[in-house]
PDB file of N, CA and C in Angstrom:
ATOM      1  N   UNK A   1      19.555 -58.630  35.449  1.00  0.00           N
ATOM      2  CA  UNK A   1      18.526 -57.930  34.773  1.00  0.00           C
ATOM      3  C   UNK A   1      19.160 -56.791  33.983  1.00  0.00           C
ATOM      4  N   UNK A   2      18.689 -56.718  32.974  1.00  0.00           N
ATOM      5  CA  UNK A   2      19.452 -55.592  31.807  1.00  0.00           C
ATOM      6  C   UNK A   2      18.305 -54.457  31.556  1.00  0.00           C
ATOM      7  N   UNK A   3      18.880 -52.982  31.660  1.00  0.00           N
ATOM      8  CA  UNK A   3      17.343 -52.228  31.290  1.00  0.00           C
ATOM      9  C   UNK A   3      17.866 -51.269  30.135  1.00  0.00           C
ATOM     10  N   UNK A   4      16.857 -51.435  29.422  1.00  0.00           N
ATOM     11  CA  UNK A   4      17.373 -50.999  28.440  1.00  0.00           C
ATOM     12  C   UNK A   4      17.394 -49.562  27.877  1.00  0.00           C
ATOM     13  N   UNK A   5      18.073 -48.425  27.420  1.00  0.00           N
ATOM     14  CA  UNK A   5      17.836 -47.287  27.439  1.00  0.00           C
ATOM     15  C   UNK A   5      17.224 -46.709  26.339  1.00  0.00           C
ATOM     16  N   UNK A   6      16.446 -45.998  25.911  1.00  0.00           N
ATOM     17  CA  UNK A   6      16.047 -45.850  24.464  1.00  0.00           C
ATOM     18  C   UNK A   6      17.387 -44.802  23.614  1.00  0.00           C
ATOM     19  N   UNK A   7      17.534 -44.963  22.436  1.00  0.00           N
ATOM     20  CA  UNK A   7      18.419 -44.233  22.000  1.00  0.00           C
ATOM     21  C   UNK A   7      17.878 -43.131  21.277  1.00  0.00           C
ATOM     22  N   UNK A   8      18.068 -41.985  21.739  1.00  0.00           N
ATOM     23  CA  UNK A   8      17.594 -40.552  21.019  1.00  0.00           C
ATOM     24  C   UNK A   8      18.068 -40.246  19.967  1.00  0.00           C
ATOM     25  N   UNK A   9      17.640 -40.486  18.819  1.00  0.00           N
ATOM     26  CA  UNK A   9      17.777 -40.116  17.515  1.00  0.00           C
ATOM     27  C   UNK A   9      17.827 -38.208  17.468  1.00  0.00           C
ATOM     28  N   UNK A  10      18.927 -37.707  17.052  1.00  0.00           N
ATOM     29  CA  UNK A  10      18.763 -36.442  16.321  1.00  0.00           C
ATOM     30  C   UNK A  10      18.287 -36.152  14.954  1.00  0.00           C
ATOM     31  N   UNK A  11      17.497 -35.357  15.630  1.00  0.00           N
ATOM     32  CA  UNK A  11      16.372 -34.408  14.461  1.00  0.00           C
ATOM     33  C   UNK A  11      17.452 -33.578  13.123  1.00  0.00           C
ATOM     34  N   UNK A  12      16.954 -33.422  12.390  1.00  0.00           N
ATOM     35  CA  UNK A  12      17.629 -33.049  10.775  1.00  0.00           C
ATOM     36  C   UNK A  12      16.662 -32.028  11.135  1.00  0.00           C
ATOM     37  N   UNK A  13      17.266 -30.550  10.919  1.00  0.00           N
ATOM     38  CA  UNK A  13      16.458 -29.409  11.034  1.00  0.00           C
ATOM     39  C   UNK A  13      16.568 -28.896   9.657  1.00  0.00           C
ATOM     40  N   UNK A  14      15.599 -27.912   9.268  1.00  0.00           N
ATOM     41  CA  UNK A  14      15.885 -27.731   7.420  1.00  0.00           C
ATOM     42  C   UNK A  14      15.822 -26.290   7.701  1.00  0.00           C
ATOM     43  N   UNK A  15      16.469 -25.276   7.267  1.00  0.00           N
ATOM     44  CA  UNK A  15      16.198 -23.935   6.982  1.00  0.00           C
ATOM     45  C   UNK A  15      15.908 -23.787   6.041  1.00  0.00           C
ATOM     46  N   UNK A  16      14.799 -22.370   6.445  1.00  0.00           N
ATOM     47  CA  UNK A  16      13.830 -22.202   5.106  1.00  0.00           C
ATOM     48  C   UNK A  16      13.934 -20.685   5.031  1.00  0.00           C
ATOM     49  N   UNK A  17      14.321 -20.623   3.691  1.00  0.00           N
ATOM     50  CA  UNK A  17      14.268 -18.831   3.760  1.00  0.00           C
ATOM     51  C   UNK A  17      13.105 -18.377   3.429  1.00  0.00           C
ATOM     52  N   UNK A  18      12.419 -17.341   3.679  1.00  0.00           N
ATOM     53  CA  UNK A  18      11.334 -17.263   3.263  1.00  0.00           C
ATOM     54  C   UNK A  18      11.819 -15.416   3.150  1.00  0.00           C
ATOM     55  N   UNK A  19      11.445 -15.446   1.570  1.00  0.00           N
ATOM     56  CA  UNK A  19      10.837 -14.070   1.011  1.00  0.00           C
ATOM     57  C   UNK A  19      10.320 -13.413   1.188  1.00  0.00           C
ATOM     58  N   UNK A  20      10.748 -11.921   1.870  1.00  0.00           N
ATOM     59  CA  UNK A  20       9.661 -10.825   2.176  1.00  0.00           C
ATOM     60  C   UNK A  20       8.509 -10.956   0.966  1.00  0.00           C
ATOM     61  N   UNK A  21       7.438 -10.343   0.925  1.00  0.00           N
ATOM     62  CA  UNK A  21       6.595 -10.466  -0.256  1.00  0.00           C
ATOM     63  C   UNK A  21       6.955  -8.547  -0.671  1.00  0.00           C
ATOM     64  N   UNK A  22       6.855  -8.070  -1.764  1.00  0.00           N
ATOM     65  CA  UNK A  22       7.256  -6.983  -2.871  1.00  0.00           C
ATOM     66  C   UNK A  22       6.614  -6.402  -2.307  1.00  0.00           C
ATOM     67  N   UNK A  23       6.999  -5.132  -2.434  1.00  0.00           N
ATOM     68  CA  UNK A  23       6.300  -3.954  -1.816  1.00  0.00           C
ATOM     69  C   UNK A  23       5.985  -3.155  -3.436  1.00  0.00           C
ATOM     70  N   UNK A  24       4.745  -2.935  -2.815  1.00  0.00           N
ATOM     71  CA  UNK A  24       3.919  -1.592  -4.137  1.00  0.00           C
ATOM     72  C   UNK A  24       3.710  -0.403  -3.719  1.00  0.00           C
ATOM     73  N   UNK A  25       4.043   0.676  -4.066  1.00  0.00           N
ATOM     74  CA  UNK A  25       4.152   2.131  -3.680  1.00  0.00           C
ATOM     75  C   UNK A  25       2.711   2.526  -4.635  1.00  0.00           C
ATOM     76  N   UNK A  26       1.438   3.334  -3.578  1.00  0.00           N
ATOM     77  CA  UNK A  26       0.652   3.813  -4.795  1.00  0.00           C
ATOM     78  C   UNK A  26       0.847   5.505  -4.730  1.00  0.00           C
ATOM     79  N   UNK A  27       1.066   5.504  -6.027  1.00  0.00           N
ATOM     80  CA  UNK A  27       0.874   6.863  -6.733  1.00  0.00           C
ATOM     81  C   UNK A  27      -0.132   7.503  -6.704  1.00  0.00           C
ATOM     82  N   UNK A  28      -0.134   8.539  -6.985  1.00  0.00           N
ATOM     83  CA  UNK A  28      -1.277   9.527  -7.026  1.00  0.00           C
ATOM     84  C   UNK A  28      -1.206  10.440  -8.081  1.00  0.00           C
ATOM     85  N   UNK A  29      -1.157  10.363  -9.464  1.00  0.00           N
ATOM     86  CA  UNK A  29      -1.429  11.649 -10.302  1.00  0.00           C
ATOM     87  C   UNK A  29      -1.786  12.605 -10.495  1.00  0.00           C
ATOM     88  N   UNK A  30      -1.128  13.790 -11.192  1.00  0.00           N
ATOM     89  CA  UNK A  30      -1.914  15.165 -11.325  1.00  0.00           C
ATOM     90  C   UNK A  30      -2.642  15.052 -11.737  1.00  0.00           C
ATOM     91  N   UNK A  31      -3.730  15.992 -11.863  1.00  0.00           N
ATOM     92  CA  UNK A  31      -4.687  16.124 -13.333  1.00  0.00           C
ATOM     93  C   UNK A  31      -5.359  18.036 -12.869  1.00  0.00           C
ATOM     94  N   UNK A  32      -5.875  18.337 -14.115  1.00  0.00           N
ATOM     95  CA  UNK A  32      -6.421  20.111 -13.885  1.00  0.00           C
ATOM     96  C   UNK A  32      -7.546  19.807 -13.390  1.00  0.00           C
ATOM     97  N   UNK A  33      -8.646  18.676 -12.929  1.00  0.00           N
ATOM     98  CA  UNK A  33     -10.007  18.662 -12.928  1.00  0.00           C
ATOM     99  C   UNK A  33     -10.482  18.483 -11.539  1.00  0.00           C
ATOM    100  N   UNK A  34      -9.374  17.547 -10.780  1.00  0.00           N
ATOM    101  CA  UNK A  34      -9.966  16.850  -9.716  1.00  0.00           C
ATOM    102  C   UNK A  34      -9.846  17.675  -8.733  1.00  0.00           C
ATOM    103  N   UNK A  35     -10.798  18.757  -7.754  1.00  0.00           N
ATOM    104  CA  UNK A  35     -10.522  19.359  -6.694  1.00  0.00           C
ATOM    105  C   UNK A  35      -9.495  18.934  -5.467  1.00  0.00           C
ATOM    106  N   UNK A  36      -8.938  19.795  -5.062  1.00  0.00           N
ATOM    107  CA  UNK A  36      -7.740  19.744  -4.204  1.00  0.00           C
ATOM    108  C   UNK A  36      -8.785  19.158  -2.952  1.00  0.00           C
ATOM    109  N   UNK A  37      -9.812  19.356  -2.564  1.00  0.00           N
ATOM    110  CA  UNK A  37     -10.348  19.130  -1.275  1.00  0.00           C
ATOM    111  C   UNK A  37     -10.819  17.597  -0.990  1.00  0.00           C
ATOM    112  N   UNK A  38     -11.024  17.147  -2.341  1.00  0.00           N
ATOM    113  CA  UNK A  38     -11.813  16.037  -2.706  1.00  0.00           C
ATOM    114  C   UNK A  38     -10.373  14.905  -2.751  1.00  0.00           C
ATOM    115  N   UNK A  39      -8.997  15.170  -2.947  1.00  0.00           N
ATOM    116  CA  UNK A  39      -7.914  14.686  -2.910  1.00  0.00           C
ATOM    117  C   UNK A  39      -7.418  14.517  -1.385  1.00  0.00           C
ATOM    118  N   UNK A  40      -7.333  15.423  -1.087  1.00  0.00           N
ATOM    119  CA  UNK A  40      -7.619  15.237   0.425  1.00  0.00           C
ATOM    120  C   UNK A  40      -8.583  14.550   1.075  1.00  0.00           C
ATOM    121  N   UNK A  41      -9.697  14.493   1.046  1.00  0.00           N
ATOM    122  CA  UNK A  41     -10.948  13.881   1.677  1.00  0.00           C
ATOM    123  C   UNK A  41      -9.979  12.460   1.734  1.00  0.00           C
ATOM    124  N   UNK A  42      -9.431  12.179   0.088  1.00  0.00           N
ATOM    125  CA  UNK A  42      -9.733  10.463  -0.103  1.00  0.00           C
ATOM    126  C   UNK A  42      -8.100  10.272   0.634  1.00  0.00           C
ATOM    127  N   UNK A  43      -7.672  10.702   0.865  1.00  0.00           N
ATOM    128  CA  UNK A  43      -6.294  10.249   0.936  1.00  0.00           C
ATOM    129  C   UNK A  43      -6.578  10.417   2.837  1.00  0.00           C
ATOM    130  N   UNK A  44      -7.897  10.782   3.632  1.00  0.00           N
ATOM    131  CA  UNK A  44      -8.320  10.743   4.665  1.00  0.00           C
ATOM    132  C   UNK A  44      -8.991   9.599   5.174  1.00  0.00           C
ATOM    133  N   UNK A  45      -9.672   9.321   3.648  1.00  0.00           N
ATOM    134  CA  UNK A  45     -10.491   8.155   4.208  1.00  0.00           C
ATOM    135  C   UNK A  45     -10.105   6.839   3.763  1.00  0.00           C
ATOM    136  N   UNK A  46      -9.119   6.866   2.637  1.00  0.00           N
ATOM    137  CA  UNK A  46      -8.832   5.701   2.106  1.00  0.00           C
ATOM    138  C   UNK A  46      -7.561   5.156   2.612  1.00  0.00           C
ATOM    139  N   UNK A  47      -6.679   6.469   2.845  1.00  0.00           N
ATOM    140  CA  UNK A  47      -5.267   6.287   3.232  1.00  0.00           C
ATOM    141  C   UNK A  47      -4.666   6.447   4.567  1.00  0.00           C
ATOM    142  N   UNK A  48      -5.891   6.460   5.611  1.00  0.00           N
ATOM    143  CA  UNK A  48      -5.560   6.769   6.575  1.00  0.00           C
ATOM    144  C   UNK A  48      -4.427   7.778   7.082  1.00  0.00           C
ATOM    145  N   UNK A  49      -4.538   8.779   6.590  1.00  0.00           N
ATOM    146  CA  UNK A  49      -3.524  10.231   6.681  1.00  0.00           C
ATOM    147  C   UNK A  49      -4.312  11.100   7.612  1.00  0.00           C
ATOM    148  N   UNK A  50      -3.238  11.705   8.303  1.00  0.00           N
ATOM    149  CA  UNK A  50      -3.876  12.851   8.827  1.00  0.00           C
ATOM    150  C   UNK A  50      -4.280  13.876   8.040  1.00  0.00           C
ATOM    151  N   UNK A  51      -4.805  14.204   8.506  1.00  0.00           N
ATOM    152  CA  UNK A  51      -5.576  16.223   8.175  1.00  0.00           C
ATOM    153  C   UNK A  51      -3.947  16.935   7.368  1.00  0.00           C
ATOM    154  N   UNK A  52      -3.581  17.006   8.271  1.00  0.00           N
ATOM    155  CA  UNK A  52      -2.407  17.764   8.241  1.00  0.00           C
ATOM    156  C   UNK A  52      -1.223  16.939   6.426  1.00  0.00           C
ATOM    157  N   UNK A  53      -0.915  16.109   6.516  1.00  0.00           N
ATOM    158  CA  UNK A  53      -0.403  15.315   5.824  1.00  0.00           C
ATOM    159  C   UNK A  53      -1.218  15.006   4.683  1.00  0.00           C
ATOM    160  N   UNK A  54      -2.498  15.321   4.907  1.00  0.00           N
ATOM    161  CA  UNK A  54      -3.264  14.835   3.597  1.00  0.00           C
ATOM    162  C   UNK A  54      -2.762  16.117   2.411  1.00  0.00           C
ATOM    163  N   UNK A  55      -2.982  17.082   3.261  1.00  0.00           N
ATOM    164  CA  UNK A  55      -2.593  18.445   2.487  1.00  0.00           C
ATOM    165  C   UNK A  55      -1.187  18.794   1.961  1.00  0.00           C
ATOM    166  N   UNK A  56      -0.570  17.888   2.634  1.00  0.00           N
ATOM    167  CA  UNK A  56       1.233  17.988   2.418  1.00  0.00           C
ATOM    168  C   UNK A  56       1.353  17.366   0.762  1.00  0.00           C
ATOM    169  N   UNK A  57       0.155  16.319   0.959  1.00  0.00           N
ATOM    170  CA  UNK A  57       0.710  15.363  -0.362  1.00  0.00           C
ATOM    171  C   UNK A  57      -0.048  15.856  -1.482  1.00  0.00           C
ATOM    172  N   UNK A  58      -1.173  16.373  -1.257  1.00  0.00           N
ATOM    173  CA  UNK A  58      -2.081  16.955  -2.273  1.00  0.00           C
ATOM    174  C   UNK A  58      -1.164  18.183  -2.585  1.00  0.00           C
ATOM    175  N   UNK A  59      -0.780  19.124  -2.141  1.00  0.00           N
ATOM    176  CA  UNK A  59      -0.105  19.823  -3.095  1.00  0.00           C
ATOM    177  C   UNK A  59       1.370  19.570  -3.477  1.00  0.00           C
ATOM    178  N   UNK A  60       1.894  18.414  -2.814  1.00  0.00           N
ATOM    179  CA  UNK A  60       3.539  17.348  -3.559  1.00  0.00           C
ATOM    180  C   UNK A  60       2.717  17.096  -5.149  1.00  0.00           C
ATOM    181  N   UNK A  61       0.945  16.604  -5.091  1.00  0.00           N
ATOM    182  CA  UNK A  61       1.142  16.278  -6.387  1.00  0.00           C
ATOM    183  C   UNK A  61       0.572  17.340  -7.121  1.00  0.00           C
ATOM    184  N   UNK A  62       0.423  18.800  -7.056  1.00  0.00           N
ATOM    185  CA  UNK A  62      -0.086  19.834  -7.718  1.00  0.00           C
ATOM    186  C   UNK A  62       1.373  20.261  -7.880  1.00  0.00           C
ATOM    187  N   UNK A  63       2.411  20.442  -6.957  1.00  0.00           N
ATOM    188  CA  UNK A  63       3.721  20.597  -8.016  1.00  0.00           C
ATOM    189  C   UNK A  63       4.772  19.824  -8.147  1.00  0.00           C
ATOM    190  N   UNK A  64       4.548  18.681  -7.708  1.00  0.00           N
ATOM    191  CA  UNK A  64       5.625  17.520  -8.435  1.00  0.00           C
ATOM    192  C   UNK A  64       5.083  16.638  -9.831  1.00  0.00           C
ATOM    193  N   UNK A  65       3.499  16.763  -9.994  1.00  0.00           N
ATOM    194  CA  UNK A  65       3.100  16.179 -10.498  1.00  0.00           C
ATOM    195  C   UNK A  65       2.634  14.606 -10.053  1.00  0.00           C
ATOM    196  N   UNK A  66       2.822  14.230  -9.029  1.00  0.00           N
ATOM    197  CA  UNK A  66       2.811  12.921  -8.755  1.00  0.00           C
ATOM    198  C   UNK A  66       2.970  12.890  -7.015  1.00  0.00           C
ATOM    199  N   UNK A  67       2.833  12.057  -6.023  1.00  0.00           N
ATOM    200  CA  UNK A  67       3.035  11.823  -4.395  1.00  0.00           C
ATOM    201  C   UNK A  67       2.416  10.043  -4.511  1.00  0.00           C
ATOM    202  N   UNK A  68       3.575   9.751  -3.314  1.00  0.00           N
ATOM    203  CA  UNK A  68       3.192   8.347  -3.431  1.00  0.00           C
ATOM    204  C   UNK A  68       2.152   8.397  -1.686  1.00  0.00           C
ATOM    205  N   UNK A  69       1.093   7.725  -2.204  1.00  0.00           N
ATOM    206  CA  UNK A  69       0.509   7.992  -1.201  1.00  0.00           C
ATOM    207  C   UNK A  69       0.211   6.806   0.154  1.00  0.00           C
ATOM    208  N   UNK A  70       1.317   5.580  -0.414  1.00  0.00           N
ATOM    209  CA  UNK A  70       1.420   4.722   0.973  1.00  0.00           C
ATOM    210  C   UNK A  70       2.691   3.745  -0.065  1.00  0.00           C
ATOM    211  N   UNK A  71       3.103   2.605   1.041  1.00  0.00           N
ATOM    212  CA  UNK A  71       3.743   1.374   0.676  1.00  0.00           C
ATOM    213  C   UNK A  71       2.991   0.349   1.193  1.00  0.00           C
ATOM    214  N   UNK A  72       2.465  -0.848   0.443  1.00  0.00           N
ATOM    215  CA  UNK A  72       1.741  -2.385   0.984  1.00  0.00           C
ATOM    216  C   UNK A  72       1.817  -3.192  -0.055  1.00  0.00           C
ATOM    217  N   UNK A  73       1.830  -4.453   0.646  1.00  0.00           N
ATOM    218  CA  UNK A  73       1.876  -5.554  -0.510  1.00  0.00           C
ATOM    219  C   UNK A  73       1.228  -5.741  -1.345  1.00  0.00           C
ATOM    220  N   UNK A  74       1.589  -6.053  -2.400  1.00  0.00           N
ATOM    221  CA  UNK A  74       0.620  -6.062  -3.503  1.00  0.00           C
ATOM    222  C   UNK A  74      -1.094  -6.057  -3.691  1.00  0.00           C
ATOM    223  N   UNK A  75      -1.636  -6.787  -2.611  1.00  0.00           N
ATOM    224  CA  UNK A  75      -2.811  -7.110  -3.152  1.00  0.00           C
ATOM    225  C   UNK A  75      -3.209  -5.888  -2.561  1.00  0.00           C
ATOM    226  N   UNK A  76      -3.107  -5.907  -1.336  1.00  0.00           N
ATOM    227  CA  UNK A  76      -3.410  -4.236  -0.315  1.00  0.00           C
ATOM    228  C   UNK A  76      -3.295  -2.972  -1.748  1.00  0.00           C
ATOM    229  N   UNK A  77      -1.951  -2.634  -1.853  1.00  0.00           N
ATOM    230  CA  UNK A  77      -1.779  -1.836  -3.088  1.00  0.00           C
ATOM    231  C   UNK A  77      -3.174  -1.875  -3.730  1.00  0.00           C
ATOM    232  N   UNK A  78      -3.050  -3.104  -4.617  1.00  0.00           N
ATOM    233  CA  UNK A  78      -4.355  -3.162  -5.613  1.00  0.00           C
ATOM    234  C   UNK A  78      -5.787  -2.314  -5.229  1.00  0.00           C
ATOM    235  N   UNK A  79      -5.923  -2.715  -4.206  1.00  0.00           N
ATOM    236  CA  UNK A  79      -7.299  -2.653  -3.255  1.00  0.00           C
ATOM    237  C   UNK A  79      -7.497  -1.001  -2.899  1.00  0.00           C
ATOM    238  N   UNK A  80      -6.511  -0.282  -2.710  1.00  0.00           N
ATOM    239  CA  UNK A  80      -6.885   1.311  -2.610  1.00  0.00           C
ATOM    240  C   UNK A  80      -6.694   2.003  -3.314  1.00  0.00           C
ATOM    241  N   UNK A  81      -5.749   1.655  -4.901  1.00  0.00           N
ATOM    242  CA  UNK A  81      -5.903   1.459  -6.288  1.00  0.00           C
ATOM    243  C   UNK A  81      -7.580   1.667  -6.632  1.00  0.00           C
ATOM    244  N   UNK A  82      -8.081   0.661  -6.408  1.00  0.00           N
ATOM    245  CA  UNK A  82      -9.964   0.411  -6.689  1.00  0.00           C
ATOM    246  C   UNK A  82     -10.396   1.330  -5.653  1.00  0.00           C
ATOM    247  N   UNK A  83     -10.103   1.160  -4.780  1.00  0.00           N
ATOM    248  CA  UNK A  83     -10.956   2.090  -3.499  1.00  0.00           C
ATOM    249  C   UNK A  83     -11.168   3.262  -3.956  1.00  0.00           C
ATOM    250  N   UNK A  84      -9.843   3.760  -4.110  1.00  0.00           N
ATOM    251  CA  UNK A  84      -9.656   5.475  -4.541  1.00  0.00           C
ATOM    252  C   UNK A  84     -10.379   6.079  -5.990  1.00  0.00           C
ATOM    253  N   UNK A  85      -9.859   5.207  -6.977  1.00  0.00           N
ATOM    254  CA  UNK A  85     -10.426   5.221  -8.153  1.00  0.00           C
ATOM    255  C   UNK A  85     -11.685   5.445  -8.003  1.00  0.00           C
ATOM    256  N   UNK A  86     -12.830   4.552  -7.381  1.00  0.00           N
ATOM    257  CA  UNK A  86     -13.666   4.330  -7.823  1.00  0.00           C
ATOM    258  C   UNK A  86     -14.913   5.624  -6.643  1.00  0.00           C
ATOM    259  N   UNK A  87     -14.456   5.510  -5.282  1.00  0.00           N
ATOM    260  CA  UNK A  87     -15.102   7.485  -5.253  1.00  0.00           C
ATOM    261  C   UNK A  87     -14.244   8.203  -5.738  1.00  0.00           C
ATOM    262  N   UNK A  88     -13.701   8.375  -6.835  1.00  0.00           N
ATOM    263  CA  UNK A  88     -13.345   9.667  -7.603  1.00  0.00           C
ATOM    264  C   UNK A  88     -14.279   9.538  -8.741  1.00  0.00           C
ATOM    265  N   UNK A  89     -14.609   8.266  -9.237  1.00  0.00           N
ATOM    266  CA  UNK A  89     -15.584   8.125 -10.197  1.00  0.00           C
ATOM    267  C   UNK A  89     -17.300   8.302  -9.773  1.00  0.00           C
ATOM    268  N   UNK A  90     -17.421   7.887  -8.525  1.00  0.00           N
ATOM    269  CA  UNK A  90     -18.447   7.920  -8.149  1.00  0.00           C
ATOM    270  C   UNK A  90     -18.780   9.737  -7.848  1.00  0.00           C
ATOM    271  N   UNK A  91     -18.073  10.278  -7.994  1.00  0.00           N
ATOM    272  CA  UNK A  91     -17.714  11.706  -7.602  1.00  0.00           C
ATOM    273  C   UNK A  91     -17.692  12.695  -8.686  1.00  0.00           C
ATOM    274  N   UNK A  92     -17.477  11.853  -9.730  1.00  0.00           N
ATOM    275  CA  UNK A  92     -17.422  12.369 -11.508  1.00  0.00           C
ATOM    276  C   UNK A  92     -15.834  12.862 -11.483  1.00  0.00           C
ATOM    277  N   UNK A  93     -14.522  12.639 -10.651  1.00  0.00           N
ATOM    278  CA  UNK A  93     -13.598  13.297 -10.782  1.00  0.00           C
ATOM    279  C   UNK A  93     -12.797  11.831 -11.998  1.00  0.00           C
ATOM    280  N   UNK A  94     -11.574  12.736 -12.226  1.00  0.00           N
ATOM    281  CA  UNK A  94     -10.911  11.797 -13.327  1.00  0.00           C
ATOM    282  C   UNK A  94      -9.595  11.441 -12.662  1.00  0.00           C
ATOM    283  N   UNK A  95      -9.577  11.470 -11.666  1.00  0.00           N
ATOM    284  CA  UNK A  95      -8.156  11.148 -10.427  1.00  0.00           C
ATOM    285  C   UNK A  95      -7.612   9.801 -10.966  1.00  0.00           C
ATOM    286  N   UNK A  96      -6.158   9.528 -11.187  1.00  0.00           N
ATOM    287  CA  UNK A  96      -6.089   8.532 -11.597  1.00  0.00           C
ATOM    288  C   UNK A  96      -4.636   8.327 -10.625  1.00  0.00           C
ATOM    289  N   UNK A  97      -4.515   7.010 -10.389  1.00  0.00           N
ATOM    290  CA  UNK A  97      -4.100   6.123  -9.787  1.00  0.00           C
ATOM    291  C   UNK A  97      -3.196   4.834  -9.696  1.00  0.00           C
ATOM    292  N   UNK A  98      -1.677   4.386  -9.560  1.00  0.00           N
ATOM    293  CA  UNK A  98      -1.421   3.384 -10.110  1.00  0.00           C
ATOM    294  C   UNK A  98      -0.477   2.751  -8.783  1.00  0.00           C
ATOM    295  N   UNK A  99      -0.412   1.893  -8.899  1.00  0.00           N
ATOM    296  CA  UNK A  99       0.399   0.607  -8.039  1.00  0.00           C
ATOM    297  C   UNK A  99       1.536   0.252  -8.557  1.00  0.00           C
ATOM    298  N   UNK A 100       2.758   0.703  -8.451  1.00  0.00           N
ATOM    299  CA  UNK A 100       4.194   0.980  -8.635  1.00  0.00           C
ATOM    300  C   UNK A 100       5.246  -0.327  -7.762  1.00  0.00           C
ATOM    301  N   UNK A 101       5.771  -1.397  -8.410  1.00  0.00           N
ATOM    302  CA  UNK A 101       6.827  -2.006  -7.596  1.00  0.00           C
ATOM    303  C   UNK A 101       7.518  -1.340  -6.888  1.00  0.00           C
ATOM    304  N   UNK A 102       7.917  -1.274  -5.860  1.00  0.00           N
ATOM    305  CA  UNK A 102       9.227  -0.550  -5.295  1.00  0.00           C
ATOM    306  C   UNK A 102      10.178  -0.937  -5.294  1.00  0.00           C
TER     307      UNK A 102
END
Protein backbone atom coordinates (compact mmCIF):
# COMPACT_ATOMS: atom_id res chain seq x y z
CA UNK A 1 0.00 0.00 0.00
CA UNK A 2 1.51 3.43 -1.02
CA UNK A 3 0.20 6.73 0.83
CA UNK A 4 0.60 9.42 -0.67
CA UNK A 5 1.88 12.78 0.74
CA UNK A 6 0.55 16.05 -0.55
CA UNK A 7 3.31 18.35 -1.76
CA UNK A 8 3.33 21.93 -0.22
CA UNK A 9 3.73 24.38 -2.74
CA UNK A 10 5.52 27.74 -1.56
CA UNK A 11 3.70 30.90 -1.54
CA UNK A 12 5.35 33.96 -3.76
CA UNK A 13 4.98 36.81 -1.22
CA UNK A 14 4.91 40.42 -3.00
CA UNK A 15 6.05 43.54 -1.08
CA UNK A 16 4.18 46.47 -1.26
CA UNK A 17 5.38 49.80 -0.32
CA UNK A 18 2.88 51.86 0.55
CA UNK A 19 3.16 55.79 0.76
CA UNK A 20 2.67 57.78 3.77
CA UNK A 21 -0.15 60.14 2.39
CA UNK A 22 1.34 64.28 2.37
CA UNK A 23 1.02 66.14 5.14
CA UNK A 24 -0.71 69.83 4.99
CA UNK A 25 0.30 72.35 7.58
CA UNK A 26 -2.71 75.00 8.09
CA UNK A 27 -1.76 78.48 8.38
CA UNK A 28 -3.28 81.11 9.99
CA UNK A 29 -2.85 84.78 8.71
CA UNK A 30 -2.53 88.19 10.09
CA UNK A 31 -4.96 90.69 9.38
CA UNK A 32 -5.77 94.41 11.54
CA UNK A 33 -9.61 93.40 11.80
CA UNK A 34 -10.08 90.04 13.23
CA UNK A 35 -10.19 90.21 17.19
CA UNK A 36 -7.48 88.44 19.09
CA UNK A 37 -10.26 86.67 21.30
CA UNK A 38 -12.30 85.46 18.46
CA UNK A 39 -8.78 83.81 17.07
CA UNK A 40 -8.50 82.13 20.00
CA UNK A 41 -12.08 80.96 20.52
CA UNK A 42 -11.57 79.20 16.91
CA UNK A 43 -8.30 77.74 17.24
CA UNK A 44 -10.30 76.22 20.69
CA UNK A 45 -12.96 74.93 18.99
CA UNK A 46 -11.80 74.02 15.67
CA UNK A 47 -8.23 73.10 16.54
CA UNK A 48 -8.53 71.47 19.50
CA UNK A 49 -5.80 73.67 21.47
CA UNK A 50 -5.66 74.42 24.78
CA UNK A 51 -6.56 77.73 26.49
CA UNK A 52 -3.14 78.26 27.14
CA UNK A 53 -1.63 77.49 23.54
CA UNK A 54 -4.45 79.04 21.80
CA UNK A 55 -2.97 82.35 23.04
CA UNK A 56 0.67 81.31 22.30
CA UNK A 57 -0.31 81.11 18.57
CA UNK A 58 -2.63 84.04 18.33
CA UNK A 59 -0.05 86.36 19.21
CA UNK A 60 2.99 84.05 16.96
CA UNK A 61 0.52 85.43 14.33
CA UNK A 62 0.13 89.20 15.57
CA UNK A 63 4.03 89.24 15.39
CA UNK A 64 5.23 86.77 13.00
CA UNK A 65 2.55 87.50 10.82
CA UNK A 66 1.51 83.99 10.25
CA UNK A 67 1.33 80.43 13.00
CA UNK A 68 0.70 77.14 11.64
CA UNK A 69 -2.07 76.02 13.47
CA UNK A 70 -1.97 72.00 13.11
CA UNK A 71 -0.41 69.18 10.60
CA UNK A 72 -3.19 66.49 8.78
CA UNK A 73 -3.69 64.96 5.66
CA UNK A 74 -4.92 66.65 3.13
CA UNK A 75 -8.50 66.29 3.13
CA UNK A 76 -8.57 66.86 7.17
CA UNK A 77 -6.36 70.09 6.27
CA UNK A 78 -9.07 71.12 3.75
CA UNK A 79 -11.92 70.62 6.22
CA UNK A 80 -10.68 73.18 9.09
CA UNK A 81 -9.56 75.37 6.18
CA UNK A 82 -13.74 75.59 5.65
CA UNK A 83 -14.45 75.11 9.29
CA UNK A 84 -12.42 78.09 10.38
CA UNK A 85 -13.10 80.26 7.46
CA UNK A 86 -16.46 80.00 7.52
CA UNK A 87 -17.27 81.11 11.61
CA UNK A 88 -15.00 83.89 10.90
CA UNK A 89 -17.43 84.73 8.15
CA UNK A 90 -20.34 83.86 9.95
CA UNK A 91 -18.83 86.29 12.60
CA UNK A 92 -18.26 89.13 9.89
CA UNK A 93 -14.35 88.67 10.62
CA UNK A 94 -11.97 88.57 7.42
CA UNK A 95 -9.52 85.76 9.02
CA UNK A 96 -8.03 84.08 6.29
CA UNK A 97 -6.67 80.74 6.05
CA UNK A 98 -4.64 78.33 3.86
CA UNK A 99 -3.53 74.58 3.61
CA UNK A 100 0.27 74.51 2.97
CA UNK A 101 2.16 71.08 1.70
CA UNK A 102 4.73 70.32 4.14
Amino acid sequence: MTIETPVLEKKQTTLRKVKEPKKYKVVVLNDDFTPMEFVVAMFVSIFRKQHNEAIDLTVQIHTDGSAVAGIFPHEIAEQKVVDAVSMARANGHPLVLRAEQE
